[in-house]
C-alpha atoms as a PDB file:
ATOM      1  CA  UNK A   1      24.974   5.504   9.104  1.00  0.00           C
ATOM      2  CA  UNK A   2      27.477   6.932  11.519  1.00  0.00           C
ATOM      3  CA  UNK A   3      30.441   6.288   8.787  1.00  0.00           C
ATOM      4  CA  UNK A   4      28.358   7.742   5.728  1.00  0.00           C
ATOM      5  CA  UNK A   5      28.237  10.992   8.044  1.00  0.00           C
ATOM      6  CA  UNK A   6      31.675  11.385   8.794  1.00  0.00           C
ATOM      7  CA  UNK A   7      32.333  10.346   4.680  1.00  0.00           C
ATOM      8  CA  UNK A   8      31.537  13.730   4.034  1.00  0.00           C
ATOM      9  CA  UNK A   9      28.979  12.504   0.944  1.00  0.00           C
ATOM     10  CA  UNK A  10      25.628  13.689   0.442  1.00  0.00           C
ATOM     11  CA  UNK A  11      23.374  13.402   3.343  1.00  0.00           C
ATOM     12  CA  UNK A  12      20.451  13.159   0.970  1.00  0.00           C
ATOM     13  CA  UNK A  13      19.660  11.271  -2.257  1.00  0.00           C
ATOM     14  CA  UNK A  14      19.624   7.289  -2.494  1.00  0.00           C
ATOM     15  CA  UNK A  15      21.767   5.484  -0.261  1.00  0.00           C
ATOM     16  CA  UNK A  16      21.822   8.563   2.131  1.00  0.00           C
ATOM     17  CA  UNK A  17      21.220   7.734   5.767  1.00  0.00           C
ATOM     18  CA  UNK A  18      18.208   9.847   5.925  1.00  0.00           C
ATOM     19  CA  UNK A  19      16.638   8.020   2.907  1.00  0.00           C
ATOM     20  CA  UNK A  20      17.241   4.334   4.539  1.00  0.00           C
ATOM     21  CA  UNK A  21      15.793   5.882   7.731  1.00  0.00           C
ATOM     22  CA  UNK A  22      12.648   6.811   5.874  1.00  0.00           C
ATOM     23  CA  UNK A  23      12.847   3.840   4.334  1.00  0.00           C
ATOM     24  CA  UNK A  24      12.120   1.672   7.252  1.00  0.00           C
ATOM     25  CA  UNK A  25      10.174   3.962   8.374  1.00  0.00           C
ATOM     26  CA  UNK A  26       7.465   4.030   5.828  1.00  0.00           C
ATOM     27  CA  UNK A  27       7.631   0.232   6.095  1.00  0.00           C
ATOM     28  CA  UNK A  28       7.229  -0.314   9.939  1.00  0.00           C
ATOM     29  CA  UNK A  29       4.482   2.247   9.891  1.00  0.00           C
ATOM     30  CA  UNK A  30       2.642   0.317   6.214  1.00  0.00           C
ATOM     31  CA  UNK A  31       3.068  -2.824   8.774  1.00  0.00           C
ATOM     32  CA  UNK A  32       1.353  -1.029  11.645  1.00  0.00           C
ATOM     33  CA  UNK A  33      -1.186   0.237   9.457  1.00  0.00           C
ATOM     34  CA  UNK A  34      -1.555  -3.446   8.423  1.00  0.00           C
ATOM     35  CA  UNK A  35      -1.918  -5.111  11.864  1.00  0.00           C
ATOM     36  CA  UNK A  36      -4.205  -2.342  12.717  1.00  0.00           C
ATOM     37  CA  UNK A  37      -6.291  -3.551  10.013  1.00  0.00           C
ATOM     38  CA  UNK A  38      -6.225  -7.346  10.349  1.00  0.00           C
ATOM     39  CA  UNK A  39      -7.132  -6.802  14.422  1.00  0.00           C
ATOM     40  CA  UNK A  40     -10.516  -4.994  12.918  1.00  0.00           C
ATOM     41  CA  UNK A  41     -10.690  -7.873  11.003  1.00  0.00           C
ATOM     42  CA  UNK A  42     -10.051 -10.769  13.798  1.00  0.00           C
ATOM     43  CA  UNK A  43     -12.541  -8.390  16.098  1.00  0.00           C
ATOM     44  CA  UNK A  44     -15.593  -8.813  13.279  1.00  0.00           C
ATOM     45  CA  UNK A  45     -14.719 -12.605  13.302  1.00  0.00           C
ATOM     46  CA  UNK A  46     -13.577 -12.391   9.352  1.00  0.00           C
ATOM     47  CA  UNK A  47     -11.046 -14.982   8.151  1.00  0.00           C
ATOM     48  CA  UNK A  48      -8.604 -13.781   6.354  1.00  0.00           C
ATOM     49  CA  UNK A  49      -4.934 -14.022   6.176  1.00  0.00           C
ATOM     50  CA  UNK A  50      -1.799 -11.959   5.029  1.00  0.00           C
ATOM     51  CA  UNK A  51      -0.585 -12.743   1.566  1.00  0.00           C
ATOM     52  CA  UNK A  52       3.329 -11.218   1.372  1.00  0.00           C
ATOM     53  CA  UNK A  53       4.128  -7.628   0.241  1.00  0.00           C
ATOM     54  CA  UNK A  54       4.609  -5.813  -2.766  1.00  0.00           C
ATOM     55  CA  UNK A  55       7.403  -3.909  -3.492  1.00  0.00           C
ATOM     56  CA  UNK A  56       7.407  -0.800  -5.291  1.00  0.00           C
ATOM     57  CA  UNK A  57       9.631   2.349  -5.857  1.00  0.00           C
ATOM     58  CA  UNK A  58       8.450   5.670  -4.486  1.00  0.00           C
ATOM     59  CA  UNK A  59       9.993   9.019  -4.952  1.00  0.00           C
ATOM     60  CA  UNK A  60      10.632  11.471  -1.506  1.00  0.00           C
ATOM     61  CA  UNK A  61      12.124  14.347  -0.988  1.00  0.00           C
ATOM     62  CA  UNK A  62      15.579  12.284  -0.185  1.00  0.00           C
ATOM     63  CA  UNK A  63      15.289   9.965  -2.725  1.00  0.00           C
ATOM     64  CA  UNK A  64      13.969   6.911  -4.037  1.00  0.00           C
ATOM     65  CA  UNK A  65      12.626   4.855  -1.445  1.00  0.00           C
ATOM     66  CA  UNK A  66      11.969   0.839  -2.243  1.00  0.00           C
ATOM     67  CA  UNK A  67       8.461   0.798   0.157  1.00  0.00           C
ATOM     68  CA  UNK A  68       7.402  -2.717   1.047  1.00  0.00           C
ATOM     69  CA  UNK A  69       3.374  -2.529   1.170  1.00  0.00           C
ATOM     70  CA  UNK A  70       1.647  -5.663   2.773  1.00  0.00           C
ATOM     71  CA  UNK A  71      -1.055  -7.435   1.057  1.00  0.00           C
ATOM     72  CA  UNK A  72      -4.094  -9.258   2.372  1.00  0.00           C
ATOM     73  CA  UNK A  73      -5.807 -11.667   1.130  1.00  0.00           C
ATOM     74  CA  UNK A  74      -8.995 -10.802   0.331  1.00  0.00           C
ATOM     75  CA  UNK A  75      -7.366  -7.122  -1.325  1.00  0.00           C
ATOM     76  CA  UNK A  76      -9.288  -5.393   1.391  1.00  0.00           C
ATOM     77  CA  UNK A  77      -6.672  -3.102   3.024  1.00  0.00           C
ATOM     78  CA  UNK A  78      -6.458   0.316   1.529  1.00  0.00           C
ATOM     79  CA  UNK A  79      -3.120   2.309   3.207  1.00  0.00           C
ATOM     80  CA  UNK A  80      -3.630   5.551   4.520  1.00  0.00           C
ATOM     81  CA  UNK A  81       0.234   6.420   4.223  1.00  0.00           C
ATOM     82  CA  UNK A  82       0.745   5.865   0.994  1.00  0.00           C
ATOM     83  CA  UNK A  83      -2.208   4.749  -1.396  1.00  0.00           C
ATOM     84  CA  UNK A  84      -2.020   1.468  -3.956  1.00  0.00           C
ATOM     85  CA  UNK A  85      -0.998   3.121  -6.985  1.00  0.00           C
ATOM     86  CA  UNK A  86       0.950   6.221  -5.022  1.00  0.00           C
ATOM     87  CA  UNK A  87       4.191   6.714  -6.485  1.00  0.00           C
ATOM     88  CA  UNK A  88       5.406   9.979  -4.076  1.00  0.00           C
ATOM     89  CA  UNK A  89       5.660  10.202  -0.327  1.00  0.00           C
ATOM     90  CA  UNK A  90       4.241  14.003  -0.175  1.00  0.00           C
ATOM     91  CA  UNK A  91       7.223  15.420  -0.585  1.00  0.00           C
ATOM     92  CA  UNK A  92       6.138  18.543  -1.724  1.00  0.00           C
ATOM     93  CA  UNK A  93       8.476  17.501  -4.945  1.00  0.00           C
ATOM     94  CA  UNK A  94       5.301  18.569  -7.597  1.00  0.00           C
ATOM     95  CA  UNK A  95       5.218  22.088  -6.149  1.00  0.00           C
ATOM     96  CA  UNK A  96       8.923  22.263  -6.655  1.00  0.00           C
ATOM     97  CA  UNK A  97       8.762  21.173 -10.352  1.00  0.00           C
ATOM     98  CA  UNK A  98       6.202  23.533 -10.690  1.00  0.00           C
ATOM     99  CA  UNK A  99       8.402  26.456  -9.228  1.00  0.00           C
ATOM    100  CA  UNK A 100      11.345  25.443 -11.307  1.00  0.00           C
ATOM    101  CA  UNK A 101       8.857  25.538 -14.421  1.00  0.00           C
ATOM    102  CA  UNK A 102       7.308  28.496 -13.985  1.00  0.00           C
ATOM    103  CA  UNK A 103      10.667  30.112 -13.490  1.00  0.00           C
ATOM    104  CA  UNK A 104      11.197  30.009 -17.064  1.00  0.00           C
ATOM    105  CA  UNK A 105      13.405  26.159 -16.973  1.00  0.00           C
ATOM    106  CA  UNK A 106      12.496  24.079 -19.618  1.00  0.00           C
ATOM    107  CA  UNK A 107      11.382  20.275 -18.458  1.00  0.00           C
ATOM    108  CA  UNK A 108      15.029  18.975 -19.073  1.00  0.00           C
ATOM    109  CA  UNK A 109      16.569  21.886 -16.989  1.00  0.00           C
ATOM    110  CA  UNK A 110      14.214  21.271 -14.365  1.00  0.00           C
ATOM    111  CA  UNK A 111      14.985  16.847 -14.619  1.00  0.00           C
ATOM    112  CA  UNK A 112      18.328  17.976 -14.206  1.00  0.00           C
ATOM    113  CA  UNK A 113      18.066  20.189 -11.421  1.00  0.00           C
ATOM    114  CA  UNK A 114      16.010  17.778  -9.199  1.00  0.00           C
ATOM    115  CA  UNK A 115      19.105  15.710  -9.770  1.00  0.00           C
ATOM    116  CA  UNK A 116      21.488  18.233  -8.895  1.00  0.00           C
ATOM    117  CA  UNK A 117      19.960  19.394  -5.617  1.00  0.00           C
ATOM    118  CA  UNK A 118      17.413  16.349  -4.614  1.00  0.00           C
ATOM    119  CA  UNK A 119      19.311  13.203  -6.079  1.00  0.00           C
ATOM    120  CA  UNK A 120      16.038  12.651  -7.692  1.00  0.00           C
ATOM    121  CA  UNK A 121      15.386  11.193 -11.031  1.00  0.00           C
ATOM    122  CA  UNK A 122      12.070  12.010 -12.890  1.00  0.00           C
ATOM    123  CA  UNK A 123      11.508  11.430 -16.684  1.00  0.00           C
ATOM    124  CA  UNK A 124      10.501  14.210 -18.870  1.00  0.00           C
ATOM    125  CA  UNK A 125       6.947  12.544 -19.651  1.00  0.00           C
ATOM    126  CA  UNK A 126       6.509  12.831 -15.179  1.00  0.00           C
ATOM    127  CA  UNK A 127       7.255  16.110 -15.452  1.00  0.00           C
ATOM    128  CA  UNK A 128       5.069  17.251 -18.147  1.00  0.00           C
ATOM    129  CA  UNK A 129       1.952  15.747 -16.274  1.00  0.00           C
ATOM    130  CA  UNK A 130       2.980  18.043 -13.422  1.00  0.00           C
ATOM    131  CA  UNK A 131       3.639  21.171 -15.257  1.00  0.00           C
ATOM    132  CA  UNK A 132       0.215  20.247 -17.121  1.00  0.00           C
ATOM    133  CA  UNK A 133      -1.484  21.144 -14.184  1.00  0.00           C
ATOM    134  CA  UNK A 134      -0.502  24.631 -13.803  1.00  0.00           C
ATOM    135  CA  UNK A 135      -0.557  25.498 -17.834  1.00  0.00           C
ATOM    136  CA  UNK A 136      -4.194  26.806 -17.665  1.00  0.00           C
ATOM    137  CA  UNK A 137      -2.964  28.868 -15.027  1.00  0.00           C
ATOM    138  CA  UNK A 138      -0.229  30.795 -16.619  1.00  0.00           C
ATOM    139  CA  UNK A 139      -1.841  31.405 -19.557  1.00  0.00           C
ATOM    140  CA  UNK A 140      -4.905  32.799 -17.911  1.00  0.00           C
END
């Protein structure tokens, strides 16, 4: 980390120090929210076991993150940091679409700006179920 800060290269956006420090962060605190879990379990005398992660890419406000969520067995645990089928770590990233959008950017101008100044990369079709949102809106 020290050498990628002295590089002089982005400090965020993939392979940034800050977003492989989030990185393992996210994933120490999915595993605490995991052993937090299986010790309500052992306490209520259930029998149950871990069963591996899954893997999955999430988008944050310094990049993509590759968030290892742990499993269980049974499919019981639920995480309170980021859900099953969550795809952003609150990031705040949909209210900055939404600003770019309503700013008069079409959706490719505003895919290419979240590249520019987040290292981010969202399709078109993501960014149209943001903006979707706020349409009624505006044309009220």
């Amino acid at each position: 980390m020290k050498s990628h800060l002295y590089s002089k290269e982005k400090l965020l956006g993939e392979d940034s120090p800050f977003s492989e420090l989030l990185q393992n962060m996210v994933n120490k605190m999915l595993d605490g929210e995991m052993d937090g879990f299986m010790s309500k379990e052992h306490k209520s005398k259930k029998v149950n076991k871990r069963n591996g992660k899954l893997t999955k890419q999430v988008l944050s406000g310094v990049g993509q993150l590759y968030v290892e969520t742990p499993r269980y067995r049974n499919g019981e645990f639920k995480p309170q940091l980021l859900g099953k089928r969550q795809r952003e770590l609150s990031s705040g990233l949909d209210d900055q679409i939404i600003a770019l959008y309503t700013q008069g950017n079409s959706i490719e101008d505003v895919r290419r700006l979240l590249v520019k100044i987040y290292g981010v990369e969202i399709s078109a079709g993501r960014i149209s179920q943001i903006t979707d949102k706020v349409l009624p809106v505006i044309r009220d």
